[in-house]
C-alpha atoms as a PDB file:
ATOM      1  CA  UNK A   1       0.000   0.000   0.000  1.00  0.00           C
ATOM      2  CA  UNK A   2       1.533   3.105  -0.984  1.00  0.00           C
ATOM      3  CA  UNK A   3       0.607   6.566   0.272  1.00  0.00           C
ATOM      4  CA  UNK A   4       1.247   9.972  -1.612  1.00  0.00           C
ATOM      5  CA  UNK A   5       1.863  13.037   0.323  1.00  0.00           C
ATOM      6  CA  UNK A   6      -0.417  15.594  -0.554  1.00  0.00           C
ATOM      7  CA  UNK A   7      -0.007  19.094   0.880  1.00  0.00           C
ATOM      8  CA  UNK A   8      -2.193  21.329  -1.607  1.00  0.00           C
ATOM      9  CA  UNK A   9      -5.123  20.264   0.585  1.00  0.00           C
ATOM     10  CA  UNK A  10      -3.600  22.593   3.661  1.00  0.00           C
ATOM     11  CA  UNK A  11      -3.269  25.573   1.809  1.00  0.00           C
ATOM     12  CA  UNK A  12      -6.114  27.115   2.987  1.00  0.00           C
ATOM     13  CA  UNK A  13      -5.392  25.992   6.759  1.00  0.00           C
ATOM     14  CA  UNK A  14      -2.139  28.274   7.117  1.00  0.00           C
ATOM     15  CA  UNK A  15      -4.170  31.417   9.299  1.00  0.00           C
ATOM     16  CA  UNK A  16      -4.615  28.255  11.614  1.00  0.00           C
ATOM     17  CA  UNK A  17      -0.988  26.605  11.703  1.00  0.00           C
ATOM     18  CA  UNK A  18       0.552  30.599  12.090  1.00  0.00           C
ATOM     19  CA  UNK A  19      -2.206  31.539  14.799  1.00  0.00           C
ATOM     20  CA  UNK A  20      -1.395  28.268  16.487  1.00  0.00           C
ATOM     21  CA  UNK A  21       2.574  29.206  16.622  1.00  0.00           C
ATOM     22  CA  UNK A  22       1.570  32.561  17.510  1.00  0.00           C
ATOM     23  CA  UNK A  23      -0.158  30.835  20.530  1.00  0.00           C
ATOM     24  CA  UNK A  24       2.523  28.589  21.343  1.00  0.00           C
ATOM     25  CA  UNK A  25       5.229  31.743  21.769  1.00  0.00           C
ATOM     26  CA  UNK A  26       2.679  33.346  23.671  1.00  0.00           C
ATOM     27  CA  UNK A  27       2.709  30.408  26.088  1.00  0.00           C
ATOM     28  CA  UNK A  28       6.140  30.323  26.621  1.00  0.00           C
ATOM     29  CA  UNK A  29       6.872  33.718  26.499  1.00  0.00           C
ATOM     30  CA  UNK A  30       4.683  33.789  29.499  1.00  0.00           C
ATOM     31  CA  UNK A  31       5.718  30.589  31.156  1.00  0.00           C
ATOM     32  CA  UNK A  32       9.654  32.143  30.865  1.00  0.00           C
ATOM     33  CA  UNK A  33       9.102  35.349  32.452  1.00  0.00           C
ATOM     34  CA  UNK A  34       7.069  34.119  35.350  1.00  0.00           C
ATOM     35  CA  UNK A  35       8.795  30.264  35.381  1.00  0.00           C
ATOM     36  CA  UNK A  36      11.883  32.786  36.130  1.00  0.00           C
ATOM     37  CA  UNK A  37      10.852  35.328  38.656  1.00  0.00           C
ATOM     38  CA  UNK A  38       9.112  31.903  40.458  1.00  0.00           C
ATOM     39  CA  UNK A  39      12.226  30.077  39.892  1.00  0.00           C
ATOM     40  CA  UNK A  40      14.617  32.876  41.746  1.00  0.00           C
ATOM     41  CA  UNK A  41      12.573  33.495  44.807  1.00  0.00           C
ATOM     42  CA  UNK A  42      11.943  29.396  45.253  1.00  0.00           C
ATOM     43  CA  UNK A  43      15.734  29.318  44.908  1.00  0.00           C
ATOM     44  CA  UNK A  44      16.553  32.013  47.399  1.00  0.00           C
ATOM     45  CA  UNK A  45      13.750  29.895  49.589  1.00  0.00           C
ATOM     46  CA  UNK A  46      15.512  26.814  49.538  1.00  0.00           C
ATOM     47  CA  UNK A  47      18.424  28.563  50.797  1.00  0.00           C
ATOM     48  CA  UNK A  48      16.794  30.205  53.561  1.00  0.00           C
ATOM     49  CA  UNK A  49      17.419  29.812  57.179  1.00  0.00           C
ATOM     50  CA  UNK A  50      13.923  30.029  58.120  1.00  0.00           C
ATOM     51  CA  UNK A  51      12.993  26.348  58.375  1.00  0.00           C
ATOM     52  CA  UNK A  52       9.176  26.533  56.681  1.00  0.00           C
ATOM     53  CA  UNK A  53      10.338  28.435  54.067  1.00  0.00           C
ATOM     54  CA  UNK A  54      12.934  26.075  53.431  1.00  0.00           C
ATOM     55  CA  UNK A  55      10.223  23.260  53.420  1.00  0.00           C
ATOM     56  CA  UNK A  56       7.741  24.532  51.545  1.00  0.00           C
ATOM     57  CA  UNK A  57       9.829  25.519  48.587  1.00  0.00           C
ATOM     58  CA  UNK A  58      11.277  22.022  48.765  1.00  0.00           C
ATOM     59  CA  UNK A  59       7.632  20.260  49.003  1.00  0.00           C
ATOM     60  CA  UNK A  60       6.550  22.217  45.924  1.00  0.00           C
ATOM     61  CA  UNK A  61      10.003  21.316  43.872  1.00  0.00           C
ATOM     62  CA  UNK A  62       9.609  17.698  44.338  1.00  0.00           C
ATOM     63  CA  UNK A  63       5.647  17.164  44.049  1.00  0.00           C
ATOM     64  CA  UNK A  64       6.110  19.448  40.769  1.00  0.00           C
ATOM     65  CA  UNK A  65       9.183  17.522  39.192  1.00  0.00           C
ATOM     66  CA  UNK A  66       8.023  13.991  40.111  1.00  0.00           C
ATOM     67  CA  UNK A  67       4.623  14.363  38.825  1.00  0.00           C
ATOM     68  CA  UNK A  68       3.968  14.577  34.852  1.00  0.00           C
ATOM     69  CA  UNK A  69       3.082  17.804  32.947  1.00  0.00           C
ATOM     70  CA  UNK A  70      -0.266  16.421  32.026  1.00  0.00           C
ATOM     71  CA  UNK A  71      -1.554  15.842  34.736  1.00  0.00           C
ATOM     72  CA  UNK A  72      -0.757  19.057  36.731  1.00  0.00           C
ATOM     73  CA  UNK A  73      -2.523  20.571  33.565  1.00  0.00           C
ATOM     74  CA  UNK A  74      -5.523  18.155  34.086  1.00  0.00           C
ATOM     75  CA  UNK A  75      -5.665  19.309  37.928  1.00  0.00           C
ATOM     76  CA  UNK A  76      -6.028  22.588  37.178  1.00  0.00           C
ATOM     77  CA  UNK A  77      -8.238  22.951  34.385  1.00  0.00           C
ATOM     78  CA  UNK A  78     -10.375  19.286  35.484  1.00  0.00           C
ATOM     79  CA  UNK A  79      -9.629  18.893  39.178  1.00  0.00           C
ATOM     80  CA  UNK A  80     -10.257  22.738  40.445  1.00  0.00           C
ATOM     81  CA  UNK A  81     -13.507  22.705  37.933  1.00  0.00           C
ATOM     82  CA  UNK A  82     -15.036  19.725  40.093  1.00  0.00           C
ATOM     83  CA  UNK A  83     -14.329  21.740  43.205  1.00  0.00           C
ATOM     84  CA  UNK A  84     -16.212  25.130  41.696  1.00  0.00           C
ATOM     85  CA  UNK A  85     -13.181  27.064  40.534  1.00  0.00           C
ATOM     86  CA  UNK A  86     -13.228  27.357  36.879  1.00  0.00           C
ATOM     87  CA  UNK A  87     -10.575  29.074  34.415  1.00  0.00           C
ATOM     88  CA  UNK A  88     -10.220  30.099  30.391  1.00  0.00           C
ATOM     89  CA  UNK A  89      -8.052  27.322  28.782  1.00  0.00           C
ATOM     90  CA  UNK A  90      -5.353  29.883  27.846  1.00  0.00           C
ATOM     91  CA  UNK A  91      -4.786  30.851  31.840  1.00  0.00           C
ATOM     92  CA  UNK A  92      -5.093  27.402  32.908  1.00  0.00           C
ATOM     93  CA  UNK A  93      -2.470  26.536  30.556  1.00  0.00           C
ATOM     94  CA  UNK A  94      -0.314  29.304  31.163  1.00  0.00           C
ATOM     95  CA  UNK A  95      -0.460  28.683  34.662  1.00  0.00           C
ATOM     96  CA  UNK A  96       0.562  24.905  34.393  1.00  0.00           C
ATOM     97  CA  UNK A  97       3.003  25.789  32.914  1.00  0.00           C
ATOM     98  CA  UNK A  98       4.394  28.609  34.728  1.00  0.00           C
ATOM     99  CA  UNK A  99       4.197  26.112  38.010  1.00  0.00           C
ATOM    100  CA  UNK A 100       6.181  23.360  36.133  1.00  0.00           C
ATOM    101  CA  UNK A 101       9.088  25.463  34.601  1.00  0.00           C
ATOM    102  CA  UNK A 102       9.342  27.598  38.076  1.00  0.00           C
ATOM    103  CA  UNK A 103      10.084  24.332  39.815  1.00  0.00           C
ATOM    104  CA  UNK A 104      13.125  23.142  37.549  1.00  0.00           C
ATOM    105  CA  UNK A 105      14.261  26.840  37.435  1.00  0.00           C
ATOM    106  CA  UNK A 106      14.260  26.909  41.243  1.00  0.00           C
ATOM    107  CA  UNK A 107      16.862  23.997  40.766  1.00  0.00           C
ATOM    108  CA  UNK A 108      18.939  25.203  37.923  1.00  0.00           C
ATOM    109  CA  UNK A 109      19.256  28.736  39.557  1.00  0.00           C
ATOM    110  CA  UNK A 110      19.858  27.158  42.860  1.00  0.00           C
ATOM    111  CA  UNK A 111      22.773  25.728  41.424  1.00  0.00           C
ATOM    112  CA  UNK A 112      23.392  29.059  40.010  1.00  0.00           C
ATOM    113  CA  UNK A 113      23.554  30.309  43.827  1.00  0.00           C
ATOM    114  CA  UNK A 114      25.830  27.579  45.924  1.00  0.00           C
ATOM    115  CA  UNK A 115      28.227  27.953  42.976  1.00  0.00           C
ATOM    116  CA  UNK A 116      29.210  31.564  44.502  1.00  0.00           C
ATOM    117  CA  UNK A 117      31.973  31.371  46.590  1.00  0.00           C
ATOM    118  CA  UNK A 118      31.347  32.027  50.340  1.00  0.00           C
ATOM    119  CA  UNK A 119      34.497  34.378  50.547  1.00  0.00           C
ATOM    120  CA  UNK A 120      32.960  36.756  47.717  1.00  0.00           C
ATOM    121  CA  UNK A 121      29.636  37.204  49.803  1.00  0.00           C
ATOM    122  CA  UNK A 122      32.409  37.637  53.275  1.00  0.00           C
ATOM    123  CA  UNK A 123      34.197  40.531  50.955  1.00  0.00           C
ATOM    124  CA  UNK A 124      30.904  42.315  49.936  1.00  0.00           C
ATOM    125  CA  UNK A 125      29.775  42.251  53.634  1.00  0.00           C
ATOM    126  CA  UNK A 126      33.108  44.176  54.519  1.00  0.00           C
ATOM    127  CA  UNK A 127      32.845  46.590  51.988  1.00  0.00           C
ATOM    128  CA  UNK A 128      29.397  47.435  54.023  1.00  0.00           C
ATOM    129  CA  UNK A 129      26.877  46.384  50.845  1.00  0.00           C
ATOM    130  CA  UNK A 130      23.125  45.768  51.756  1.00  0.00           C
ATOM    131  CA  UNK A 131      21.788  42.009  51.934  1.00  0.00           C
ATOM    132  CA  UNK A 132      19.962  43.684  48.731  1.00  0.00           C
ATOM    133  CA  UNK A 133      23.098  44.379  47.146  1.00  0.00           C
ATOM    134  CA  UNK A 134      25.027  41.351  47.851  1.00  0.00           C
ATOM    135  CA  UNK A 135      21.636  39.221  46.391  1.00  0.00           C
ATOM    136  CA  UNK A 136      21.413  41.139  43.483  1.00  0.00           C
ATOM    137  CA  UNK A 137      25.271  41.954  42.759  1.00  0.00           C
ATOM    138  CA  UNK A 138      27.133  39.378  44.024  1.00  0.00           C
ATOM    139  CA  UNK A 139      24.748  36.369  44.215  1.00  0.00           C
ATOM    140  CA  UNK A 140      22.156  36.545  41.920  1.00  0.00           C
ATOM    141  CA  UNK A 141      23.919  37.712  38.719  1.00  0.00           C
ATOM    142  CA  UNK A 142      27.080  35.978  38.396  1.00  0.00           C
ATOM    143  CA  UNK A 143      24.653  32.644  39.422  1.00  0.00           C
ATOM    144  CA  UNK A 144      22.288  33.377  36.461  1.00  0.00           C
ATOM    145  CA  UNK A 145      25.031  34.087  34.269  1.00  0.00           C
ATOM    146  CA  UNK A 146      26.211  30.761  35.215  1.00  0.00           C
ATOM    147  CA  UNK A 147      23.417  28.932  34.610  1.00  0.00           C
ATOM    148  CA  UNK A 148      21.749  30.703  31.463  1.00  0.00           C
ATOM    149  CA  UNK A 149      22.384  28.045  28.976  1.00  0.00           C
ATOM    150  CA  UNK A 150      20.539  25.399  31.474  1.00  0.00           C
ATOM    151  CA  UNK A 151      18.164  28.283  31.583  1.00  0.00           C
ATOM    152  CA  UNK A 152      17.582  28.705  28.196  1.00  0.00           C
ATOM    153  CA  UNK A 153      17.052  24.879  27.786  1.00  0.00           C
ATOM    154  CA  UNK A 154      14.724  24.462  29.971  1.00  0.00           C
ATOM    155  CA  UNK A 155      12.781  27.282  28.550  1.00  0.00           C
ATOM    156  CA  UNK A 156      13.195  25.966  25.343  1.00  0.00           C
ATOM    157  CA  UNK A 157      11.862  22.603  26.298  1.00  0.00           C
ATOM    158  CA  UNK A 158       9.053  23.804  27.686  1.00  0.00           C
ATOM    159  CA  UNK A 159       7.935  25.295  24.968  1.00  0.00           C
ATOM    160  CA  UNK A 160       7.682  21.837  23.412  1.00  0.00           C
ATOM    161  CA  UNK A 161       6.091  20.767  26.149  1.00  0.00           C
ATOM    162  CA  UNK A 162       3.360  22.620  25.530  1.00  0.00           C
ATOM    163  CA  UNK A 163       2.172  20.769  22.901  1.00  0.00           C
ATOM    164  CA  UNK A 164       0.419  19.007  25.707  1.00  0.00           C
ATOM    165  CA  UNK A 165      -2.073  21.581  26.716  1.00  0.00           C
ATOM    166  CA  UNK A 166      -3.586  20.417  23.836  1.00  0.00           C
ATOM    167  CA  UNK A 167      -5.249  17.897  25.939  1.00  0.00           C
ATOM    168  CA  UNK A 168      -7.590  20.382  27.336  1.00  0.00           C
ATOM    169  CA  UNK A 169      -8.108  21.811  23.896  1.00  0.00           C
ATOM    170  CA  UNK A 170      -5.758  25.041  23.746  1.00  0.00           C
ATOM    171  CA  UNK A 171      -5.157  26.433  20.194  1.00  0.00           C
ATOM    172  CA  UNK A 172      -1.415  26.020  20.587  1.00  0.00           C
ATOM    173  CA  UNK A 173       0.358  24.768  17.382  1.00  0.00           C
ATOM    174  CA  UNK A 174      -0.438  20.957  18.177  1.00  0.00           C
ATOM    175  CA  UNK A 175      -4.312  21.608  19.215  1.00  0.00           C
ATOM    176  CA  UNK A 176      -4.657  24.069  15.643  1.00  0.00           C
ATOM    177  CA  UNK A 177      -3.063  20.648  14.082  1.00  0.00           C
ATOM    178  CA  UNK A 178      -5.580  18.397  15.212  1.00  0.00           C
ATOM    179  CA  UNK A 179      -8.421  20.279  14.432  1.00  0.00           C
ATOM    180  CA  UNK A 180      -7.218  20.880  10.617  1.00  0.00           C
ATOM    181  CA  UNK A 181      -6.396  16.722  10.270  1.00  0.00           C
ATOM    182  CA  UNK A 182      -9.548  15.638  11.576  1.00  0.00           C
ATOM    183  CA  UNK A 183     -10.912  18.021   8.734  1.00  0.00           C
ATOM    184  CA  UNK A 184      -8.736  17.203   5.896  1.00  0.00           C
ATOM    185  CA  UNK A 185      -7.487  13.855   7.113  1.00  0.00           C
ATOM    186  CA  UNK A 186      -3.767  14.453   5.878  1.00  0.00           C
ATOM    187  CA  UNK A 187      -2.228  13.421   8.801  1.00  0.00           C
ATOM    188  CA  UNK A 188       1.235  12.671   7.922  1.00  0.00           C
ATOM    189  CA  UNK A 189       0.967  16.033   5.990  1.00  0.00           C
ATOM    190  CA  UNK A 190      -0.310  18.223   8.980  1.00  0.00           C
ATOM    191  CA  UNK A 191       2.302  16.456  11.530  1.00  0.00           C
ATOM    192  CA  UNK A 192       5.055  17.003   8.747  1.00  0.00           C
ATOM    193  CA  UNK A 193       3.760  20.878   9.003  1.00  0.00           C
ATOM    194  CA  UNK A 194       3.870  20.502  12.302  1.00  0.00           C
ATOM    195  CA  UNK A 195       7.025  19.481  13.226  1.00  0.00           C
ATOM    196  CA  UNK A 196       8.677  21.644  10.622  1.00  0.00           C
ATOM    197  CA  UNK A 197       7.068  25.008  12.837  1.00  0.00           C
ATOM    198  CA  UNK A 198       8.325  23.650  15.956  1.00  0.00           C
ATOM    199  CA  UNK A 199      11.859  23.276  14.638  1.00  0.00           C
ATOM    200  CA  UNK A 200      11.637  27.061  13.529  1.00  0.00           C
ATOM    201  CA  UNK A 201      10.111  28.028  16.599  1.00  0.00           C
ATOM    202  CA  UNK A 202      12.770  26.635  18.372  1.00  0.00           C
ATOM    203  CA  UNK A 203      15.798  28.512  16.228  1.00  0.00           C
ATOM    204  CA  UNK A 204      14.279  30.965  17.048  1.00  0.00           C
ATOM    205  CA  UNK A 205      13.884  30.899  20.769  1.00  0.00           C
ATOM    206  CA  UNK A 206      17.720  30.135  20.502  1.00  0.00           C
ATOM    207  CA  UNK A 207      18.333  32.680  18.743  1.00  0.00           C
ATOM    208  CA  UNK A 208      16.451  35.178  20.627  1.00  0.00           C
ATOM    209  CA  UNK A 209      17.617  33.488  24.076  1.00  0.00           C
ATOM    210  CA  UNK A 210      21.416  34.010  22.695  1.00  0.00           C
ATOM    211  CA  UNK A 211      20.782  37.762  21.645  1.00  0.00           C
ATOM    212  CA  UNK A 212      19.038  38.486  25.175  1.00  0.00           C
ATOM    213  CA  UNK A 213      22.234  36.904  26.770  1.00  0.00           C
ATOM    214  CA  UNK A 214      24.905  39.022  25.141  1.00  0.00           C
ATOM    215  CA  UNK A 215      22.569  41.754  26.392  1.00  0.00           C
ATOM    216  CA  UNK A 216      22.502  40.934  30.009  1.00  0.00           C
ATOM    217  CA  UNK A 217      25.986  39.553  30.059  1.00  0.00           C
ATOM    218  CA  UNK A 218      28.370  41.397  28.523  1.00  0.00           C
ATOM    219  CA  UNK A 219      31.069  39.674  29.686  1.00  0.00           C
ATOM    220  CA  UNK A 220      29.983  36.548  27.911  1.00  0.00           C
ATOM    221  CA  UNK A 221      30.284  38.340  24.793  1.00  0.00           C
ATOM    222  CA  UNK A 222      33.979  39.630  25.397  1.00  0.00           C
ATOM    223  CA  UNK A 223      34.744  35.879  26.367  1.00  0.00           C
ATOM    224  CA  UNK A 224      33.152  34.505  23.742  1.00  0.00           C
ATOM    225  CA  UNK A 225      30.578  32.384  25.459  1.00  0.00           C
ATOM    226  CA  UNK A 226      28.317  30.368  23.649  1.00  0.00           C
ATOM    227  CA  UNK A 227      25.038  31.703  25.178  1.00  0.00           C
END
């Protein structure tokens, strides 16, 4: 049995396929600039000295990395609709996957933080900096400069991750696919579309993510640095 690939048929579906990529940056634009802010303040949490804070942050890390992506999504948007609380598709999804990519940031920038050296934070302290200063100046942005590309990635994967708010029927770039191959039934064709957008999408996160590094870390760019 052979089988001839037929594309002509999906002409008129590419409004759909764009507004669906459109949908899927929007997503992760979102999940990266709250994933992050979520991701620096768990981190700083986990360091703390205050015991509950220190728990709580860990408690969330661990029930958010050990569970999978689908079904925090299907808590939200299913589980909190049982209990009364109902919530547009787009902010449910957003907001799955904000809580996911905060809790692997929270690790990644974590990492970011113990990799300071103790005698840096003992020389800002002498010099008679803040606690704000030495977080901000000494702490936090040598750490995220350390641990930008791991940043990046994770960003970048979530972004194909959310693919899977499909499953509560976002129009992301996956969810616009299956609505135009249960119309036209070119399956292979619409996936083949598919795939192709998410490769692009993804140069271009890359690309962007790179750019907004030699931005915020200009020594980087003297140095080199990939990212």
């Amino acid at each position: 049995m052979t089988y001839q690939l037929d594309f002509t048929s999906l002409g008129a579906y590419w409004p759909q396929f764009l507004a669906g990529a459109l949908t899927t940056l929007q997503f992760t634009l979102y999940a990266t600039a709250l994933g992050l802010v979520i991701g620096i303040v768990g981190a700083i949490a986990r360091g703390s000295h205050v015991g509950w804070l220190r728990l709580v942050a860990g408690i969330y890390v661990e029930v958010v990395r050990n569970t999978p992506f689908l079904i925090q999504i299907f808590f939200l948007f299913f589980g909190l609709a049982s209990l009364g609380l109902r919530m547009p598709i787009f902010v449910a999804a957003v907001l799955a996957m904000v809580i996911n990519v905060g809790a692997y940031s929270t690790e990644i920038v974590r990492a970011g933080i113990e990799s300071v050296h103790p005698s840096q934070i003992e020389a800002a302290e002498s010099l008679g900096l803040s606690r704000f200063q030495i977080y901000r100046d000494i702490i936090l942005k040598p750490a995220l400069e350390r641990v930008y590309p791991s940043l990046t990635s994770q960003f970048t994967l979530m972004m194909l991750m959310s693919s899977v708010t499909s499953q509560v029927s976002a129009e992301e770039l996956t969810g616009a696919a299956n609505n135009i191959q249960s119309v036209t039934f070119r399956s292979m064709e619409t996936y083949l579309i598919v795939g192709l957008l998410y490769l692009l999408l993804t140069l271009l996160l890359k690309a962007g993510f790179w750019g907004l590094g030699q931005v915020l870390f200009p020594r980087r760019r003297r140095l080199g640095t990939v990212l």
